[in-house]
N, C-alpha and C. Protein backbone atom coordinates (compact mmCIF):
# COMPACT_ATOMS: atom_id res chain seq x y z
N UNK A 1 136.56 42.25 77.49
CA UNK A 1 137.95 41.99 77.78
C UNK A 1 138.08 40.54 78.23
N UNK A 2 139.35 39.54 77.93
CA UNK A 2 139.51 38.54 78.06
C UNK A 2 140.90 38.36 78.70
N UNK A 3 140.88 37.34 79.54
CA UNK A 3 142.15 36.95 80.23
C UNK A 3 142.55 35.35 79.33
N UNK A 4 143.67 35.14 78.88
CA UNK A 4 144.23 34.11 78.10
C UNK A 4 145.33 33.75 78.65
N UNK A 5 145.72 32.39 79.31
CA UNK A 5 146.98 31.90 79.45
C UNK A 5 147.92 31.83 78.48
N UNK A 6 149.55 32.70 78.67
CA UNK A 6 150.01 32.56 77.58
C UNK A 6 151.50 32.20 78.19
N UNK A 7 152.41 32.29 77.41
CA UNK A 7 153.74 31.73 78.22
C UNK A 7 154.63 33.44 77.90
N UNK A 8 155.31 33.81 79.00
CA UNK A 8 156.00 34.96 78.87
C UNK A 8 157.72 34.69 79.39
N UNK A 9 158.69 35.71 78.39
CA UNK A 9 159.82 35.52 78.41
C UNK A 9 160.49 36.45 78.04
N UNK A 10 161.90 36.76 77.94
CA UNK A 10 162.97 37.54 77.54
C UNK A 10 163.24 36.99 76.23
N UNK A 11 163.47 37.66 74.92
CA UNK A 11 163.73 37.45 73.91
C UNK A 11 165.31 37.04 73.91
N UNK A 12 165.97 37.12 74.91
CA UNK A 12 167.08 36.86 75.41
C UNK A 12 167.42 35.54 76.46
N UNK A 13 166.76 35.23 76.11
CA UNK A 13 166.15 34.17 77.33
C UNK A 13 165.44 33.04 76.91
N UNK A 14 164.62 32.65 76.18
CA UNK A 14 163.70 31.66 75.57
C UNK A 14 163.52 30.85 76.56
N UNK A 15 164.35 30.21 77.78
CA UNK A 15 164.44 29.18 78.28
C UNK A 15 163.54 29.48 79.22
N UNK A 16 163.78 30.56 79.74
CA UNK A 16 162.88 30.85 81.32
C UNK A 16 161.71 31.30 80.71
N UNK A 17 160.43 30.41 79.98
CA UNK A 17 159.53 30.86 80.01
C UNK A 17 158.64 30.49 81.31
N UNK A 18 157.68 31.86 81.62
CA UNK A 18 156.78 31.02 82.50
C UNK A 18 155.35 31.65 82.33
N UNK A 19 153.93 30.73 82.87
CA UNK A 19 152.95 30.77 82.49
C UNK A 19 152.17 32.11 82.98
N UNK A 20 151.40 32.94 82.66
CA UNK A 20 151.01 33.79 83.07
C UNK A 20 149.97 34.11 82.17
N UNK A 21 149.01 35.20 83.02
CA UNK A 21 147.47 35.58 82.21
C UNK A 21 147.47 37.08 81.69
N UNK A 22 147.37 36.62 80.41
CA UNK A 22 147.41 37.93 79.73
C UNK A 22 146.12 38.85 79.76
N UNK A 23 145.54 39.85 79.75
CA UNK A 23 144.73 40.21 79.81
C UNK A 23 144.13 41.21 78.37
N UNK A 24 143.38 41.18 77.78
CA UNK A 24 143.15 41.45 76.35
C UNK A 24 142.72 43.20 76.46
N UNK A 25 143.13 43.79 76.25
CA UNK A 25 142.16 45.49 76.49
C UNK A 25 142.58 46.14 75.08
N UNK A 26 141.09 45.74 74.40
CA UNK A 26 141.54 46.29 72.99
C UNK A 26 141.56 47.87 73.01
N UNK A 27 141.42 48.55 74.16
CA UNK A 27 141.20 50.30 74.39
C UNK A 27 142.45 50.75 74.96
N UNK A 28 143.67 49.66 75.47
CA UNK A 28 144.60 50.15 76.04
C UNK A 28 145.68 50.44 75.06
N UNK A 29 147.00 51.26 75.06
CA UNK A 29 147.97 51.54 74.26
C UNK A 29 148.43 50.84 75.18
N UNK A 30 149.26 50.35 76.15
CA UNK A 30 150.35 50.03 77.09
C UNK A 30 150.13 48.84 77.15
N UNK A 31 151.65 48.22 77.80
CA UNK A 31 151.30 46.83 77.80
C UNK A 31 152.14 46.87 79.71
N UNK A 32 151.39 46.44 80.72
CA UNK A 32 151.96 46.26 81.97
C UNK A 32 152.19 44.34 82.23
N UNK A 33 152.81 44.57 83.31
CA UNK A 33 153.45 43.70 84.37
C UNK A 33 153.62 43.89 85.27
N UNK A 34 153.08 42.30 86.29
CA UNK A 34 153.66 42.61 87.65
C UNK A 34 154.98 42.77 88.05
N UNK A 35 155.33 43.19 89.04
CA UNK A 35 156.53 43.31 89.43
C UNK A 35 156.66 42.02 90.40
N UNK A 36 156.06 40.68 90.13
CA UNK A 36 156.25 39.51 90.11
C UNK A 36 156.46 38.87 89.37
N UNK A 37 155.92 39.19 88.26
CA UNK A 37 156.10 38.33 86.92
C UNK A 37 157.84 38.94 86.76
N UNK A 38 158.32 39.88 86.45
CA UNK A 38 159.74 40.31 86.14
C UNK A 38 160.83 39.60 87.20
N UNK A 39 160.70 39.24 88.69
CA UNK A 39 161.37 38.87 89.48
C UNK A 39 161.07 37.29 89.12
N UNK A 40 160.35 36.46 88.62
CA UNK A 40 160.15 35.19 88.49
C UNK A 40 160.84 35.22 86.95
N UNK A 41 161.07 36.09 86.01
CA UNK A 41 161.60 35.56 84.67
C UNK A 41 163.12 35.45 85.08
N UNK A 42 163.60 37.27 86.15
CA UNK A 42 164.96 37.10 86.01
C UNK A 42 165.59 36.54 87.22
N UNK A 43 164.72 35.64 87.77
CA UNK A 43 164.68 34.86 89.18
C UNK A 43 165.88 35.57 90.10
N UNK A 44 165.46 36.83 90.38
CA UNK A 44 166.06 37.36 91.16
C UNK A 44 165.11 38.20 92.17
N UNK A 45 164.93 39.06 93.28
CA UNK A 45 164.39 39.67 93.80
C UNK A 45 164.35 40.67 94.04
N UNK A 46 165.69 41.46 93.16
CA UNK A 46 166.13 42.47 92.99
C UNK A 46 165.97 43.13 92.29
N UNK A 47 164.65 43.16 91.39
CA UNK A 47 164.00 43.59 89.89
C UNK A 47 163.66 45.26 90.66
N UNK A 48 164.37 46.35 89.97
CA UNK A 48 163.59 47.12 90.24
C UNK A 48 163.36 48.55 88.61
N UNK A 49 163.13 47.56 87.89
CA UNK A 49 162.99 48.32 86.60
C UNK A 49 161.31 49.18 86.70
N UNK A 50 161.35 49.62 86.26
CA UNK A 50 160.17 50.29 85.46
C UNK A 50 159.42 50.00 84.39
N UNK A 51 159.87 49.24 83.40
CA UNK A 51 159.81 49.65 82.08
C UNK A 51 161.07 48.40 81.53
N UNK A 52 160.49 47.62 80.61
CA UNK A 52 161.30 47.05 79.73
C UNK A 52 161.01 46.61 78.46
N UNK A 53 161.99 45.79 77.99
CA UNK A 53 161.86 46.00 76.47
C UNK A 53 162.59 44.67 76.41
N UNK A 54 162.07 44.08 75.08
CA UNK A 54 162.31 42.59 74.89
C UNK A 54 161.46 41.41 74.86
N UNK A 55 160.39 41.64 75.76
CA UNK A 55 159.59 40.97 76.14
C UNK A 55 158.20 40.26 74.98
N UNK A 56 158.55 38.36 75.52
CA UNK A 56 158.06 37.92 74.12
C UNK A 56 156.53 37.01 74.89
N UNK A 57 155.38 37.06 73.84
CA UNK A 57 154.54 36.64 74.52
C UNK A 57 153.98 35.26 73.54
N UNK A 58 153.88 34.03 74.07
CA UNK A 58 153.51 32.61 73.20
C UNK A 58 152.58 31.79 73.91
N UNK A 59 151.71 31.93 72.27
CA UNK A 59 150.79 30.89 72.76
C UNK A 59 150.86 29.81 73.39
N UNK A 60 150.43 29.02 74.46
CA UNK A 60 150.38 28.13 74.82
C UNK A 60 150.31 26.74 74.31
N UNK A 61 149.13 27.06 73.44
CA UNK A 61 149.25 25.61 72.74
C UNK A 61 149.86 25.79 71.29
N UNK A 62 150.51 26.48 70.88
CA UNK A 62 151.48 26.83 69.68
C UNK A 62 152.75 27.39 69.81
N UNK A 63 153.46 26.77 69.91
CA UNK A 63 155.17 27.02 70.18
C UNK A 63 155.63 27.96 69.60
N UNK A 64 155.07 27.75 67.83
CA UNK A 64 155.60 28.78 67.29
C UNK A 64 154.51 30.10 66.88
N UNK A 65 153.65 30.30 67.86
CA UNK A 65 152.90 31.52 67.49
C UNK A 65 153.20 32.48 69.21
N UNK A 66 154.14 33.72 68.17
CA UNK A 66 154.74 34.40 69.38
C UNK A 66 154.58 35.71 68.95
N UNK A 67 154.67 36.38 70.33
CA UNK A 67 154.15 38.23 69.39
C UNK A 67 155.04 38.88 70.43
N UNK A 68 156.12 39.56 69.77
CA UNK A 68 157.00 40.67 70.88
C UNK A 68 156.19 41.90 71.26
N UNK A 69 156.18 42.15 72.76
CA UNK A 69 155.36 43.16 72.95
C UNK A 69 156.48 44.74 72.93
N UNK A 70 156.12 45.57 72.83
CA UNK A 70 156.68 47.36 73.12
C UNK A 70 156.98 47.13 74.17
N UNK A 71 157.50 48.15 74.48
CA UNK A 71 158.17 48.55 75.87
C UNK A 71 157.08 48.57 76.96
N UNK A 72 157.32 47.58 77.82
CA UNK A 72 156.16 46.79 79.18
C UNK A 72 156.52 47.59 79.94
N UNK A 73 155.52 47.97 80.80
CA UNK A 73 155.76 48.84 82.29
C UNK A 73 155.13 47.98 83.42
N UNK A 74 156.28 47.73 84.59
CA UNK A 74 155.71 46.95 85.83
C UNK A 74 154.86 48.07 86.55
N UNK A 75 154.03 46.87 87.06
CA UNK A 75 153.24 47.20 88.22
C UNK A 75 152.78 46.75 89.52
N UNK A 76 152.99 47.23 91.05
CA UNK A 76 152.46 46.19 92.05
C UNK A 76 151.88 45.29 91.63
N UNK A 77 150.66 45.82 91.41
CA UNK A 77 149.42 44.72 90.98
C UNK A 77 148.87 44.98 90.06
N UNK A 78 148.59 44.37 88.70
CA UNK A 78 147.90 44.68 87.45
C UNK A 78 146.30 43.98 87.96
N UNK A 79 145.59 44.64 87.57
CA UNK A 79 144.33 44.49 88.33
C UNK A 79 143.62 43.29 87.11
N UNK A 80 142.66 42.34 87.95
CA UNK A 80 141.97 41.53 86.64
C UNK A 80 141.02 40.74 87.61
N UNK A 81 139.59 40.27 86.97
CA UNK A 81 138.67 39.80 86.73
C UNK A 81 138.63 38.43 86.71
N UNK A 82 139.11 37.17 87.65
CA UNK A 82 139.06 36.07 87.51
C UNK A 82 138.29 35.86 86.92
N UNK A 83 136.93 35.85 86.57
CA UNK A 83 135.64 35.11 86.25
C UNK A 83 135.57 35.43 84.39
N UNK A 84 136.78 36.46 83.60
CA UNK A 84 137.01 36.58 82.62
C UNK A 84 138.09 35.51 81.79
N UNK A 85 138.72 34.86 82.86
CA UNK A 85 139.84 34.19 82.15
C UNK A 85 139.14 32.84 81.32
N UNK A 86 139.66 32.70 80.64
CA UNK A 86 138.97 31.45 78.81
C UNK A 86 139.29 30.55 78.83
């Protein structure tokens, strides 16, 4: 498993992207989030979704290489492996 800096956003949104570490789990079906990362896109503090939809994920060093993820589920803390990130 690999952690990759990628830029994350609202497909509704393009503007508020911000940087964050994706984490690679080719065994997982789901795709999570912190329930920091969602309060920093919709810069509010009042995020209390579950579950969303929209959500676009871009390479860093390629503007135009972008992959919409399924329906994301937040989480306190998505757990990860500093010593994995690339």
């Amino acid at each position: 498993m690999g952690i990759l800096p990628v830029f994350l956003f609202h497909k509704n949104d393009p503007t508020k992207r911000i940087k964050v570490y994706a984490s690679l789990d080719n065994a997982s079906g789901e795709t999570f989030v912190s329930d920091l990362v969602l309060k920093t896109i919709y810069r509010t503090c009042n995020v209390t979704m579950k579950a969303i939809e929209g959500l676009v994920v871009a390479n860093i060093k390629e503007d135009d290489a972008t992959f919409d993820l399924t329906r994301t589920f937040t989480r306190n803390i998505v757990p990860a492996d500093c010593s994995k990130i690339l």
